[in-house]
Protein backbone atom coordinates (compact mmCIF):
# COMPACT_ATOMS: atom_id res chain seq x y z
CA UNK A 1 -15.77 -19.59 62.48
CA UNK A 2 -11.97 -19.38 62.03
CA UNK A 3 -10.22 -16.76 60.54
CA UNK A 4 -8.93 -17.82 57.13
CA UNK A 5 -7.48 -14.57 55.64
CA UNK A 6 -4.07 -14.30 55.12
CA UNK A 7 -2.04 -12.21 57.36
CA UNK A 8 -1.26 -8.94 55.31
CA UNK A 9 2.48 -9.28 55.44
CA UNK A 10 2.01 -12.30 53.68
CA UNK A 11 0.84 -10.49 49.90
CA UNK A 12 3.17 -7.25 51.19
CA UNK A 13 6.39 -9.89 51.14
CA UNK A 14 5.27 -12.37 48.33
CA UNK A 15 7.16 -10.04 45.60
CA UNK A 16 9.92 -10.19 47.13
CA UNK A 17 10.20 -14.07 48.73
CA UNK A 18 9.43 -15.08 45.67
CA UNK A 19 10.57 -13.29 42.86
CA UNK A 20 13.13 -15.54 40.43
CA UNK A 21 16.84 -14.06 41.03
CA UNK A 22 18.48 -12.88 38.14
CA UNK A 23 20.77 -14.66 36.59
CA UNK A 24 23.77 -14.44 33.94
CA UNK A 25 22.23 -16.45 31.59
CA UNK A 26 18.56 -13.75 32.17
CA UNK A 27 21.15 -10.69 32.17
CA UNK A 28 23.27 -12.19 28.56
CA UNK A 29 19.58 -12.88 26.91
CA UNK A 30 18.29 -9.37 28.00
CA UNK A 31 21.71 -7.76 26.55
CA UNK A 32 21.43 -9.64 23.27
CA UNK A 33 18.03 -8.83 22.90
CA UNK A 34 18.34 -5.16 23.21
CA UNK A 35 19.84 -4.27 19.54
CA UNK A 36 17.03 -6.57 17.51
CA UNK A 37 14.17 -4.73 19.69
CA UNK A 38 15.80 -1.44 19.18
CA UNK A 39 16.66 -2.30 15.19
CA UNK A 40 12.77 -3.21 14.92
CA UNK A 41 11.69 0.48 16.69
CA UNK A 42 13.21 1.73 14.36
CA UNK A 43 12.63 0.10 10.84
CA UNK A 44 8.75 -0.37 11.90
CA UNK A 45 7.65 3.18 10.99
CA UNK A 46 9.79 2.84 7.67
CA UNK A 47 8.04 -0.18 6.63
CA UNK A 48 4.90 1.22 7.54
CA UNK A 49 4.92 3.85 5.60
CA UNK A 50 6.80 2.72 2.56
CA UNK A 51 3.52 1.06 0.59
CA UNK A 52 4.47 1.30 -3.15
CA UNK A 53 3.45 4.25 -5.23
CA UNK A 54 2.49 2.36 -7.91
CA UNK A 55 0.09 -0.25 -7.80
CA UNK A 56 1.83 -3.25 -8.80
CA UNK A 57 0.70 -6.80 -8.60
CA UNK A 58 3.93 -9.02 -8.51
CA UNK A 59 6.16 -5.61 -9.76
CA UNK A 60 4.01 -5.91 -13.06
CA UNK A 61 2.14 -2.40 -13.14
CA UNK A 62 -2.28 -2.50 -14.12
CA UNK A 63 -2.30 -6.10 -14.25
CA UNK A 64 0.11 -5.72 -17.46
CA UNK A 65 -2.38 -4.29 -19.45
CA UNK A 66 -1.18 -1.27 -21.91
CA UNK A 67 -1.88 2.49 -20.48
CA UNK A 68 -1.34 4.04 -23.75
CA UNK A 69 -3.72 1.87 -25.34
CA UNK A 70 -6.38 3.18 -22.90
CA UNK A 71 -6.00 6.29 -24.90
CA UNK A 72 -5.17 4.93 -28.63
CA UNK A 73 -7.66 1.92 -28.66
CA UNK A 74 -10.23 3.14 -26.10
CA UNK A 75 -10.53 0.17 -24.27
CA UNK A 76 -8.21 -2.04 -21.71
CA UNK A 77 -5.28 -4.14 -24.13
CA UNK A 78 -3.09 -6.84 -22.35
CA UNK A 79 0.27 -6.02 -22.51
CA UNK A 80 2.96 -8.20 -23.38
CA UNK A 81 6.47 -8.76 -21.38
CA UNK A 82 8.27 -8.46 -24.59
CA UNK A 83 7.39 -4.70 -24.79
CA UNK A 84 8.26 -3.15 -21.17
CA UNK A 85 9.48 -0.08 -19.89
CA UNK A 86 10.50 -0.07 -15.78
CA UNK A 87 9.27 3.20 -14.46
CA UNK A 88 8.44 3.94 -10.73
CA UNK A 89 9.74 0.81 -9.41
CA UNK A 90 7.06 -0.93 -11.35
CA UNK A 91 7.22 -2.94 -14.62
CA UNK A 92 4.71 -2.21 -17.42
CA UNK A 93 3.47 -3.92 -20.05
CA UNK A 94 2.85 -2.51 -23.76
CA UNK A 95 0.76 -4.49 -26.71
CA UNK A 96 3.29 -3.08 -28.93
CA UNK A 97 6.74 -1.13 -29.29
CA UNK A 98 5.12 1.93 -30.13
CA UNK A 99 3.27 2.13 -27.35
CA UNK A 100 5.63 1.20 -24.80
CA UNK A 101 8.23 4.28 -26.76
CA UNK A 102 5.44 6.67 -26.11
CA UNK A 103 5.10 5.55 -22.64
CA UNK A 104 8.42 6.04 -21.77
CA UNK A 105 8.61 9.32 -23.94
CA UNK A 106 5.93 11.21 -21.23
CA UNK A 107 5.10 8.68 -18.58
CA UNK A 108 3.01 10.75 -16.72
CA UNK A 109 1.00 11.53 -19.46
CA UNK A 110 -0.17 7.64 -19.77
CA UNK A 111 -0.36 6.66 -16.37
CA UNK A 112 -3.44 6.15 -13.81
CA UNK A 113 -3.65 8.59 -11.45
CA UNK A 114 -2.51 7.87 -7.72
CA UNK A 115 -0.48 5.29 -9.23
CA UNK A 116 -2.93 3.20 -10.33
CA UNK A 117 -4.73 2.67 -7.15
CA UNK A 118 -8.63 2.98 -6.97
CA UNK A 119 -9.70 6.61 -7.47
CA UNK A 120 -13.07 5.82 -5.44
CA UNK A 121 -10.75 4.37 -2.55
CA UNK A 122 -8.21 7.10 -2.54
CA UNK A 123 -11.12 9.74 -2.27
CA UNK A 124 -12.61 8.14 0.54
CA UNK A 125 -8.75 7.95 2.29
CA UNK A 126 -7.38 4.56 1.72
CA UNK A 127 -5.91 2.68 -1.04
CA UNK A 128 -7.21 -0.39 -2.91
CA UNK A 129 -6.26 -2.38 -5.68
CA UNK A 130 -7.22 -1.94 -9.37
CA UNK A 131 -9.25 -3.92 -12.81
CA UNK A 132 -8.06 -3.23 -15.95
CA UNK A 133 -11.82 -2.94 -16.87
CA UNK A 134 -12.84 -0.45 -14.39
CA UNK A 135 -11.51 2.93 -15.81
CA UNK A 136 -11.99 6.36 -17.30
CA UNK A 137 -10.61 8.74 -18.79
CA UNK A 138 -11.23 12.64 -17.82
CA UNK A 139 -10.12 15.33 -18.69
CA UNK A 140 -6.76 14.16 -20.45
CA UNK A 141 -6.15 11.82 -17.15
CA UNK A 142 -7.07 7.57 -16.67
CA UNK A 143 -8.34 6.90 -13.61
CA UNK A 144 -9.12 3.10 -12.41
CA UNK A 145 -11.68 1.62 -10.07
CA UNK A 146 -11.29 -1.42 -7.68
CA UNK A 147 -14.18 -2.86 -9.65
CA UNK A 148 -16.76 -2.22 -12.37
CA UNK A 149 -19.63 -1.69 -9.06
CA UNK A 150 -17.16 0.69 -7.43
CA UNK A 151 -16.80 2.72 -10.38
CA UNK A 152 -20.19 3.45 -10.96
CA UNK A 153 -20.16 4.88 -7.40
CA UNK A 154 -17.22 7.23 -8.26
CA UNK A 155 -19.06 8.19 -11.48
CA UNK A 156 -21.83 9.21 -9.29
CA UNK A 157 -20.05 12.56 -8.49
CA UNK A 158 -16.31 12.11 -10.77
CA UNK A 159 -15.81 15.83 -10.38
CA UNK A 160 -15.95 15.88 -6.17
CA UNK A 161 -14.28 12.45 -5.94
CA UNK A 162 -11.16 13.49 -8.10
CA UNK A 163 -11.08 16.46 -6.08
CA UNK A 164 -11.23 14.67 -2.49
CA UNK A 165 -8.59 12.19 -4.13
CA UNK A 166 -6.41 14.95 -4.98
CA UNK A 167 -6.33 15.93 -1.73
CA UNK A 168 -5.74 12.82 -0.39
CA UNK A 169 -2.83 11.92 -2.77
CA UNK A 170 -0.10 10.84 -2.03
CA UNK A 171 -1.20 10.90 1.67
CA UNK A 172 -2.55 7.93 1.81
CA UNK A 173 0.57 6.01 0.68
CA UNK A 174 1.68 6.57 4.54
């Protein structure tokens, strides 16, 4: 039977018989490409961690429904673009003047805690989005729920999952 391996000085010189030589044109392309790759290292963290602190679907904060009327009317009231106050780097929507002058007289009296994320999501570590229809108020505070399901899971133990979200705010923004 013949011998049909390769002589080893054939793999030991392959790299360098055959690599490509460099060229200008590779050197130029490698030279331009170094600032975008090093502009990207850098801004990639930054974007990473620069998720909103507000919840805000389209820059329009809780789905434009009123916060104060959470309080006044007990229940979730669409807002209106007519009465808005910019707060936070979100937009919010009021059912009436009143409401929207309260707002903006004591915002953080009137707005969901962790910015109007889900309070069930942010106690587990993560953030989710928000229904006008899934909230409560405790102790003086409105919380919000990624769903009416989801909320009765926070409402299984409000007390420890406020506490774990507390914890976890503004953390998980990052």
């Amino acid at each position: 039977m013949a011998d049909t391996k390769f002589p080893a000085t054939h793999f030991c010189n392959w790299t360098t018989e055959h690599q490509m030589p460099a060229t200008r044109r590779h050197v130029l392309m490698l030279a331009a490409s170094l600032p975008v790759v090093a502009t990207l290292a850098v801004l990639a963290p930054a974007v990473q961690a620069s998720k909103a602190s507000i919840y805000a679907n389209d820059g329009i904060a809780i789905d434009g429904t009123d916060a104060v009327a959470y309080f006044t009317e007990g229940k979730p009231v669409a807002g209106s673009p007519e009465f808005s106050y910019d707060w936070m780097g979100a937009t919010w929507h009021f059912s009436t003047a009143e409401n929207r002058d309260t707002f903006a007289a004591d915002p953080e009296a009137y707005a969901p805690q962790y910015g109007g994320y889900c309070a069930y999501a942010v106690s587990e570590g993560y953030t989710a989005s928000t229904v006008p229809e899934a909230w409560k108020i405790v102790d003086g505070k409105l919380y919000l729920n990624f769903s009416r399901r989801i909320q009765r899971r926070w409402e299984r133990d409000i007390p420890g999952h406020i506490e774990s979200a507390n914890g976890n705010w503004p953390s998980v923004l990052e």
